[in-house]
C-alpha atoms as a PDB file:
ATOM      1  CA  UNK A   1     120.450  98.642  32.310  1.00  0.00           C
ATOM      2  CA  UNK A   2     120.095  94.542  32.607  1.00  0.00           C
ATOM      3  CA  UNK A   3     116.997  93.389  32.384  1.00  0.00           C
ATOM      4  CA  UNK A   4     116.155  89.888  33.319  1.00  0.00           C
ATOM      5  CA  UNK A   5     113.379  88.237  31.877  1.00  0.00           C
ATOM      6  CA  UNK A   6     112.006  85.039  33.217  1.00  0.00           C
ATOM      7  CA  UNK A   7     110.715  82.578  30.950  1.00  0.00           C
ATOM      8  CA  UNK A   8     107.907  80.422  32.552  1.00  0.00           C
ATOM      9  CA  UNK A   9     105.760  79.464  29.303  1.00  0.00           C
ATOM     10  CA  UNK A  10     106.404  79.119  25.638  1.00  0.00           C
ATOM     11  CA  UNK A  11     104.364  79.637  22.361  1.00  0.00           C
ATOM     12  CA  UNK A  12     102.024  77.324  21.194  1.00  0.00           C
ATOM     13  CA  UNK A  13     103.444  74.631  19.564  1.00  0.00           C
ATOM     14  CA  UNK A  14     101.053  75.059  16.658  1.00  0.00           C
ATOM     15  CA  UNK A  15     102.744  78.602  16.691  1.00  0.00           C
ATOM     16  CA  UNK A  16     106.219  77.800  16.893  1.00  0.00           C
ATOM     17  CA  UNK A  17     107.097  78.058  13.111  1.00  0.00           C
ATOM     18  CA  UNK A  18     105.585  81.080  13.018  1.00  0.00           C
ATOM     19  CA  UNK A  19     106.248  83.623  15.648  1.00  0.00           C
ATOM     20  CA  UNK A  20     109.144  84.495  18.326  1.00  0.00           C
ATOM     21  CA  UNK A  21     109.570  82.613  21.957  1.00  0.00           C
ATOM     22  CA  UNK A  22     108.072  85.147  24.494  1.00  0.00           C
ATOM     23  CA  UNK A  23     111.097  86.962  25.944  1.00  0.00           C
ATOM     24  CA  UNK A  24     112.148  87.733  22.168  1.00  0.00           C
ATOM     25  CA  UNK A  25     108.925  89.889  21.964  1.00  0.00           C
ATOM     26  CA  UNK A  26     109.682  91.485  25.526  1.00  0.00           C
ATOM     27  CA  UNK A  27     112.818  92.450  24.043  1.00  0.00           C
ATOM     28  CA  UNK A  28     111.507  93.886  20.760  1.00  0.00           C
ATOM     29  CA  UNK A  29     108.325  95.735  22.867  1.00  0.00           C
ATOM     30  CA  UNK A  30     110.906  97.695  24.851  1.00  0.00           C
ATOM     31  CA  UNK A  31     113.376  98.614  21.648  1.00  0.00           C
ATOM     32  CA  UNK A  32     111.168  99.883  20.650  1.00  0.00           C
ATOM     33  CA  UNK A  33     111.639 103.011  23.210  1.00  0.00           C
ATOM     34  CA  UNK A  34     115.006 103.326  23.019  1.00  0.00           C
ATOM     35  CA  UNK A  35     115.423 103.000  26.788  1.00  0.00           C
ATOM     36  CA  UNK A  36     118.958 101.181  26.585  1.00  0.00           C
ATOM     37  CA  UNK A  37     117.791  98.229  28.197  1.00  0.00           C
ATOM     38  CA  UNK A  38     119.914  94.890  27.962  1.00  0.00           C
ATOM     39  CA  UNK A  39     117.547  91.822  28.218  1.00  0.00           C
ATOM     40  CA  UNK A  40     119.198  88.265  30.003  1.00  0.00           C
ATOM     41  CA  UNK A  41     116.534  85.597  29.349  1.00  0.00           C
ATOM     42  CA  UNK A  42     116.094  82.871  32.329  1.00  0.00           C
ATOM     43  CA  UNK A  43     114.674  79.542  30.594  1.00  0.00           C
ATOM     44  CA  UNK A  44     113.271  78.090  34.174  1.00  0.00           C
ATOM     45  CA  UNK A  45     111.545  75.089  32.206  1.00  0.00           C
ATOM     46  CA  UNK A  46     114.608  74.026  30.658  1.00  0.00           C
ATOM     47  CA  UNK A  47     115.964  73.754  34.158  1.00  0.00           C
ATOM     48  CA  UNK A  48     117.697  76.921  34.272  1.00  0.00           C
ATOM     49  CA  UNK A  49     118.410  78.282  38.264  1.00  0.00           C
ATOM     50  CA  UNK A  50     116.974  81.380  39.522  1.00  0.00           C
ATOM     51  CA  UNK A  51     119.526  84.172  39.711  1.00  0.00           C
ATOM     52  CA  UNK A  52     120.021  86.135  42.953  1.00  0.00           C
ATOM     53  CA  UNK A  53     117.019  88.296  43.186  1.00  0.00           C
ATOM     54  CA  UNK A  54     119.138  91.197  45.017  1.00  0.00           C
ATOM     55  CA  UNK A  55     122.079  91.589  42.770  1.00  0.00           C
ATOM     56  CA  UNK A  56     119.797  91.690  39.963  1.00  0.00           C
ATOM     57  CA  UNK A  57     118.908  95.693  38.278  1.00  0.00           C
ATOM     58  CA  UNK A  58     115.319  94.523  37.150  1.00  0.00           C
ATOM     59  CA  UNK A  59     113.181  91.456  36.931  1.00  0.00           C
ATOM     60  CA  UNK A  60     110.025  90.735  34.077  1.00  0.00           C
ATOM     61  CA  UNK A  61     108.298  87.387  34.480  1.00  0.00           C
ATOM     62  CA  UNK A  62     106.348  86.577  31.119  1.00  0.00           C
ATOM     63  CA  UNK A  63     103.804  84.994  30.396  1.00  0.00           C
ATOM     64  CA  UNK A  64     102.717  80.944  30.665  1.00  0.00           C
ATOM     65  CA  UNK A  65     100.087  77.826  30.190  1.00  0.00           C
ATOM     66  CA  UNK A  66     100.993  77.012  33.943  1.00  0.00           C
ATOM     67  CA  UNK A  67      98.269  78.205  36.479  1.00  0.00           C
ATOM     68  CA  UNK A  68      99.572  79.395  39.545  1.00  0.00           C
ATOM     69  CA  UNK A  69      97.843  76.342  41.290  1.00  0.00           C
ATOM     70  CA  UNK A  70     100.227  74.047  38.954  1.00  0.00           C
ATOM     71  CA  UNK A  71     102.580  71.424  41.191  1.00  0.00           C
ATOM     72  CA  UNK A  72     105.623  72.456  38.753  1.00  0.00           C
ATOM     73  CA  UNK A  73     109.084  71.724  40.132  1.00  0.00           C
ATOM     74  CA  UNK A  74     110.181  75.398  39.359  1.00  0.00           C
ATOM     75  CA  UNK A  75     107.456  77.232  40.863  1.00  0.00           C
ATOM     76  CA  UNK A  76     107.774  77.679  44.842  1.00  0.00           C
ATOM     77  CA  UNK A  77     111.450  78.164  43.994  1.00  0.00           C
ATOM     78  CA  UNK A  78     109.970  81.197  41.814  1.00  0.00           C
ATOM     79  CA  UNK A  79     107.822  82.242  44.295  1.00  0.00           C
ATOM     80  CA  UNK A  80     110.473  82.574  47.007  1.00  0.00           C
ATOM     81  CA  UNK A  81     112.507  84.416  44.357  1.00  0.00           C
ATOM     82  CA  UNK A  82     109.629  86.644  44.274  1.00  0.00           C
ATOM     83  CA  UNK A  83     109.466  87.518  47.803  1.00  0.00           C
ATOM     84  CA  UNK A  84     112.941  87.261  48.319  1.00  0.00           C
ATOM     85  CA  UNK A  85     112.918  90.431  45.474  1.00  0.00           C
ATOM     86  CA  UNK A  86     110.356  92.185  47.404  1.00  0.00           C
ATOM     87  CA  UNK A  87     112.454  92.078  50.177  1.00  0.00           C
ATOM     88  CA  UNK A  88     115.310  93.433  48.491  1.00  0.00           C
ATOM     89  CA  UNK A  89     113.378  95.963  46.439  1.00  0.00           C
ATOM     90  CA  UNK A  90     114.548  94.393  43.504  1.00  0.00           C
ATOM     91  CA  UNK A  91     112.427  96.237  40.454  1.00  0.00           C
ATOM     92  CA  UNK A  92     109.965  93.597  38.970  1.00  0.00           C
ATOM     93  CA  UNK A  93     107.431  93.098  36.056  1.00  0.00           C
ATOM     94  CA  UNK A  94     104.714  90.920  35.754  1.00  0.00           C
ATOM     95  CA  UNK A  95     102.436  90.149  32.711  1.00  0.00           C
ATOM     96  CA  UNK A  96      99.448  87.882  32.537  1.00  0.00           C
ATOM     97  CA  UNK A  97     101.113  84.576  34.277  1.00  0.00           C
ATOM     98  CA  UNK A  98     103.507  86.927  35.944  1.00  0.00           C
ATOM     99  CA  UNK A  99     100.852  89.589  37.058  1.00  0.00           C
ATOM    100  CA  UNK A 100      99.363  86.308  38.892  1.00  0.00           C
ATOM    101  CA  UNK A 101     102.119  84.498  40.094  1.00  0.00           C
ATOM    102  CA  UNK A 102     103.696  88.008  41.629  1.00  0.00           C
ATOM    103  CA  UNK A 103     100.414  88.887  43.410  1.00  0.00           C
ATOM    104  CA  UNK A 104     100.250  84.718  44.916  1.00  0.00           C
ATOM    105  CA  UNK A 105     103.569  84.998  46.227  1.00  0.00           C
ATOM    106  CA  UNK A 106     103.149  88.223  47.909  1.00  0.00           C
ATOM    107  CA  UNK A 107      99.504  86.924  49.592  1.00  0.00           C
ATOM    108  CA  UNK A 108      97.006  87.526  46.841  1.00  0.00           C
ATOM    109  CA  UNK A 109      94.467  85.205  45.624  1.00  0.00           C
ATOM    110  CA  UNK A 110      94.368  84.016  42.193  1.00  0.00           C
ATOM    111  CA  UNK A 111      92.233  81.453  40.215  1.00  0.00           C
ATOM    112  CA  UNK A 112      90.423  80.050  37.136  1.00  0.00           C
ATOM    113  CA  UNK A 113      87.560  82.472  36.767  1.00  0.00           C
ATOM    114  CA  UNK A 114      84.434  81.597  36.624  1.00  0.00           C
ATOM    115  CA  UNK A 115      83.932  84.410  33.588  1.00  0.00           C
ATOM    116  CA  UNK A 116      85.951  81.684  31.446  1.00  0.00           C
ATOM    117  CA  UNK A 117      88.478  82.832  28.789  1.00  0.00           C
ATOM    118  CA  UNK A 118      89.585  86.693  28.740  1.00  0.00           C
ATOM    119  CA  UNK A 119      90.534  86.405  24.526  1.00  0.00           C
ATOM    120  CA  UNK A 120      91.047  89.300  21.788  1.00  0.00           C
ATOM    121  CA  UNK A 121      91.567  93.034  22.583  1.00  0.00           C
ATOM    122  CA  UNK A 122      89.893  94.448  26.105  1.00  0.00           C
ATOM    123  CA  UNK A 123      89.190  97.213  27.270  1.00  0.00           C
ATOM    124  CA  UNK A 124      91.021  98.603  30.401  1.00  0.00           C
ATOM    125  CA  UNK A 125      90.369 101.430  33.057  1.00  0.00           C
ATOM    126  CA  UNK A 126      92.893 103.352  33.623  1.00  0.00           C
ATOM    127  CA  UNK A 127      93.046 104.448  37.652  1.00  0.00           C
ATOM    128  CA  UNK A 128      94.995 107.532  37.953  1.00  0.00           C
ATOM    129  CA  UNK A 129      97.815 106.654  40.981  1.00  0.00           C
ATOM    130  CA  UNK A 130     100.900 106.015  39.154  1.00  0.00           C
ATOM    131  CA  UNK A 131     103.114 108.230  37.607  1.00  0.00           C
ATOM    132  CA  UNK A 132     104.370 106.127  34.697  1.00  0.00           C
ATOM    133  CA  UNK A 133     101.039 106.505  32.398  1.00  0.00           C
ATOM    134  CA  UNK A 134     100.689 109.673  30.077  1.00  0.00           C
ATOM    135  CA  UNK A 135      98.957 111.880  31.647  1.00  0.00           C
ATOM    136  CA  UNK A 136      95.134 112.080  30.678  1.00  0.00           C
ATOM    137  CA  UNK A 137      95.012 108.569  29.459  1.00  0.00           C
ATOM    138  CA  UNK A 138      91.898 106.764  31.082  1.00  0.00           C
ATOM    139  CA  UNK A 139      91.285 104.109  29.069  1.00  0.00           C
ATOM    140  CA  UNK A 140      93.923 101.512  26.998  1.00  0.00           C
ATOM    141  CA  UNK A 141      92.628  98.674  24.716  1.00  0.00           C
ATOM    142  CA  UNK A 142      95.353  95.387  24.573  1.00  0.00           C
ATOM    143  CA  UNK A 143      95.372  91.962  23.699  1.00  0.00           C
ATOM    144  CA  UNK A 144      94.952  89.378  26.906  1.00  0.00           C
ATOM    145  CA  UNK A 145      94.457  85.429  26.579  1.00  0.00           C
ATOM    146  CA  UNK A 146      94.173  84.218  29.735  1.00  0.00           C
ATOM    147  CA  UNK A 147      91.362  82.055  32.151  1.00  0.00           C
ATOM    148  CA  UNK A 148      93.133  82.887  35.813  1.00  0.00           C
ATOM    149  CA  UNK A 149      93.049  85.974  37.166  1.00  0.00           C
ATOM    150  CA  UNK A 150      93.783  87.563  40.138  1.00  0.00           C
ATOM    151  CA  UNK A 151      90.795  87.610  42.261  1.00  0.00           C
ATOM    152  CA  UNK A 152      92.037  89.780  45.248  1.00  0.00           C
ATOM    153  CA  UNK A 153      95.119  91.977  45.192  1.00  0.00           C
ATOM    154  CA  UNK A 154      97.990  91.526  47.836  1.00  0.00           C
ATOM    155  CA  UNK A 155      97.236  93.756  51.156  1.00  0.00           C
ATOM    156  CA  UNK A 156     100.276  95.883  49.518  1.00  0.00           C
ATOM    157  CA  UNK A 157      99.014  95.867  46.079  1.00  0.00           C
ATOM    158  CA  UNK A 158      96.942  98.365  44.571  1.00  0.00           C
ATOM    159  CA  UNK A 159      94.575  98.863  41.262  1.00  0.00           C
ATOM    160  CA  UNK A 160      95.928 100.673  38.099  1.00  0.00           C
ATOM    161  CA  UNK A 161      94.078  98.962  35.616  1.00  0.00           C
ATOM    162  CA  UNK A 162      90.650  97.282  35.553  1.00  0.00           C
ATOM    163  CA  UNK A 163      87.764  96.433  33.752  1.00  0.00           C
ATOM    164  CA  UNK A 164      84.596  94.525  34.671  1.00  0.00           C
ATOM    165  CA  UNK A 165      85.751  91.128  33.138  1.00  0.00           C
ATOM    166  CA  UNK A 166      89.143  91.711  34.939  1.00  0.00           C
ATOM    167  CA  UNK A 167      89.117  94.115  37.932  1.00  0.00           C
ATOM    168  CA  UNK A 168      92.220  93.565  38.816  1.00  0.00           C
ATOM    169  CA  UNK A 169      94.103  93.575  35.932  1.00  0.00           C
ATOM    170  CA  UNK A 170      96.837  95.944  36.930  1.00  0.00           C
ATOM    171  CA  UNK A 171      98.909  96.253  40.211  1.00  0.00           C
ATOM    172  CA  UNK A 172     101.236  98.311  41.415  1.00  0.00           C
ATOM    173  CA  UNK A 173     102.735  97.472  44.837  1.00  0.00           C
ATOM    174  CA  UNK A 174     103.736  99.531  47.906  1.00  0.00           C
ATOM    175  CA  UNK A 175     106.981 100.627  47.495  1.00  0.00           C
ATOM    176  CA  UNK A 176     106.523 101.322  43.717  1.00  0.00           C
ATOM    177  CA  UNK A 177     109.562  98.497  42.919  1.00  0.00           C
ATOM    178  CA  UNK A 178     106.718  95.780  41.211  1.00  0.00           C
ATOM    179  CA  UNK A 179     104.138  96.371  38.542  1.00  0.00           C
ATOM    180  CA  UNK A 180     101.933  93.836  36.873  1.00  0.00           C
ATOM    181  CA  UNK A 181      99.090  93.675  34.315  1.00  0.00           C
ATOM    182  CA  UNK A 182      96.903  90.909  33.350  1.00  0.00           C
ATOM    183  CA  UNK A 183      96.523  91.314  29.457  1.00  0.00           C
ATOM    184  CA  UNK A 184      99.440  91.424  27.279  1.00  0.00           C
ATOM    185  CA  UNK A 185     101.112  94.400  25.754  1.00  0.00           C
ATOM    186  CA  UNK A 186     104.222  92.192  24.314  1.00  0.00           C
ATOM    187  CA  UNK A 187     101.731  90.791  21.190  1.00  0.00           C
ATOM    188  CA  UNK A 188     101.875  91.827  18.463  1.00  0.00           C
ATOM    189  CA  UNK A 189      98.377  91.477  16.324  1.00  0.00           C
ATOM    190  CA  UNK A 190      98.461  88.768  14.742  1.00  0.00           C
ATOM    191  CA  UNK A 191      99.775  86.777  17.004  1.00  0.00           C
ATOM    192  CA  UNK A 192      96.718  87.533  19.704  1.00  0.00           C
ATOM    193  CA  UNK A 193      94.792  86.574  16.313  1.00  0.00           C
ATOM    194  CA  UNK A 194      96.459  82.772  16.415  1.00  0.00           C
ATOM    195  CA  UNK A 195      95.956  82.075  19.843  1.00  0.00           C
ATOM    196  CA  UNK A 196      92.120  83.185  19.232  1.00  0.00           C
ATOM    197  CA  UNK A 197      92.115  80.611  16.562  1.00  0.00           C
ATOM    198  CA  UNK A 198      94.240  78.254  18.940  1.00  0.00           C
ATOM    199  CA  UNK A 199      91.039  78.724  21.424  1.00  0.00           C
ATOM    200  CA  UNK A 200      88.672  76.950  18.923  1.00  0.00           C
ATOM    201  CA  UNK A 201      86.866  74.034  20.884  1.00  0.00           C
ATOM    202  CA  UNK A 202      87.565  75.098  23.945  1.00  0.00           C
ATOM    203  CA  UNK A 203      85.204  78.501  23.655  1.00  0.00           C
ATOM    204  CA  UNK A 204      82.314  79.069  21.661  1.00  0.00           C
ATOM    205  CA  UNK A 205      82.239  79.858  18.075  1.00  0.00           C
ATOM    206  CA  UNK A 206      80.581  82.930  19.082  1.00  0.00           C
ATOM    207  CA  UNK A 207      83.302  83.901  21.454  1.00  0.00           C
ATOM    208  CA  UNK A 208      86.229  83.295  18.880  1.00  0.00           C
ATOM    209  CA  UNK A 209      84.397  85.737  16.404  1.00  0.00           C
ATOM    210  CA  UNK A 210      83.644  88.082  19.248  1.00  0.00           C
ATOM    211  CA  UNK A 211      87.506  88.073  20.291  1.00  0.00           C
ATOM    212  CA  UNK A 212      88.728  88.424  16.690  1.00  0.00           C
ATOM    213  CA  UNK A 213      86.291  91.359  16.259  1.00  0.00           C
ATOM    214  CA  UNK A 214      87.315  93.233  19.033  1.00  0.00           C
ATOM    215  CA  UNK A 215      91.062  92.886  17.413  1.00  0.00           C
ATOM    216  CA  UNK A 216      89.550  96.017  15.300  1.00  0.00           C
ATOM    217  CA  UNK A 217      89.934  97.803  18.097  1.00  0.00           C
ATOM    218  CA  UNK A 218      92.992 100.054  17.878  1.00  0.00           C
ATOM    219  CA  UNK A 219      95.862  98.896  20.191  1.00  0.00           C
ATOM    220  CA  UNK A 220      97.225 100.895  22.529  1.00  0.00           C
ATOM    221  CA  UNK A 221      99.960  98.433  23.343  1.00  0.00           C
ATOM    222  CA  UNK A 222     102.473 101.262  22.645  1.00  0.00           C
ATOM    223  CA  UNK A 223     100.918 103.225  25.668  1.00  0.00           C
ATOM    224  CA  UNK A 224     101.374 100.687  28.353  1.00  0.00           C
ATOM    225  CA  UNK A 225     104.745  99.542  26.982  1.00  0.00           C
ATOM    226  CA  UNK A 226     105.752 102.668  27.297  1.00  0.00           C
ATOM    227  CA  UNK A 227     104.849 102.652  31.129  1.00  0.00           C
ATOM    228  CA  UNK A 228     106.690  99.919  31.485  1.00  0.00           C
ATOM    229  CA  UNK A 229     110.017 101.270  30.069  1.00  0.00           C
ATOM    230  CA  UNK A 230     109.654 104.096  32.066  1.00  0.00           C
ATOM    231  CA  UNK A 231     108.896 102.226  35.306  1.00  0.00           C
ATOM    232  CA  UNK A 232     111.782 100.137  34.974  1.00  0.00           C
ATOM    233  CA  UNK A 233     114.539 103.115  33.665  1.00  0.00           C
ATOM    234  CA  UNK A 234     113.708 105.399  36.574  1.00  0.00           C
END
């Protein structure tokens, strides 16, 4: 199957030299489950148009610095694309800037917290309603970097993955055609471990060297990419 992936944000500059633009690690998260799945990468910042939503097999929307609240010349076109997929019950992934942008097109409400920065590996709930998660899995531990969240779902939007810094940190929609989740299952390690570093300044010393030791945490990145693949090869 086609897959196309969205690209709203890049790395870091600080970063660049080092690690992979975003849709690159999309692609290698879902090699790695042989799922036959054919990425087409839409660069929207370098001006690139928005395919049409309905002719298109399946939709991700990665990750990005923008804020939903951003005046950016590409994002109501994006959200209309988003609703116009809806509509057409085009498949669709969101993650972290896509998790929030999805849920704001379709009615949600989503801001800076208040909590501040969401950095290193958390902690997620697992709510048992959709049938893309192993079975018996309740809890999954990934990387998330992000201040905005989604601070209530769409009316047609409901919780599959929470914790108390983030309660609604995964969505899956009526329908079962969109699913979204706040943190970031794309990263690999050490790349969460640069953008902690990146985050010096801007958050306490004592939250950088919180985040990095919650990196010890074992990932379970595998888990919910795996969920993914499935959601979008069935």
């Amino acid at each position: 199957m086609y897959l196309t992936i969205i690209e709203t944000g890049l790395v870091p500059e600080p970063l660049r030299g080092r690690f992979r633009p975003y849709p690159e690690m999309f692609a290698t998260m879902l090699a790695r489950h042989g799922a036959g799945i054919t990425p087409r990468f839409v660069p929207v910042l370098e001006g690139a148009p928005l395919p049409d939503p309905a002719k298109q097999e399946a939709v991700l929307i990665t990750g990005s610095p923008a804020g939903v609240y951003d005046p950016l010349p590409w994002m109501n076109p994006l959200r209309d694309f988003i609703r116009q997929a809806h509509e057409s019950g085009t498949k669709m992934v969101g993650i972290c800037f896509g998790h929030q942008i999805i849920a704001d097109a379709l009615g949600g409400d989503v801001r800076k917290s208040e909590k501040g920065w969401g950095l290193g590996r958390h902690v997620y709930d697992v709510m048992p309603v959709h049938p893309h998660f192993v079975p018996g899995v309740e809890k999954l531990a990934i990387a998330c970097s992000h201040q905005d969240q989604v601070i209530a779902p769409p009316p047609m939007a409901r919780v599959i993955l929470r914790n108390e810094f983030a309660p609604n940190a995964g969505l899956v929609y009526a329908g079962g055609k969109i699913l979204s989740f706040q943190p970031h299952p794309e990263f690999e390690d050490d790349y969460a471990s640069a953008l902690i570093d990146l985050r010096r300044g801007k958050v306490s010393d004592d939250t950088v060297e919180a985040a990095h030791d919650s990196m010890k945490t074992r990932s379970d990145s595998v888990v919910l990419s795996g969920a993914i693949s499935r959601f979008l090869t069935s």
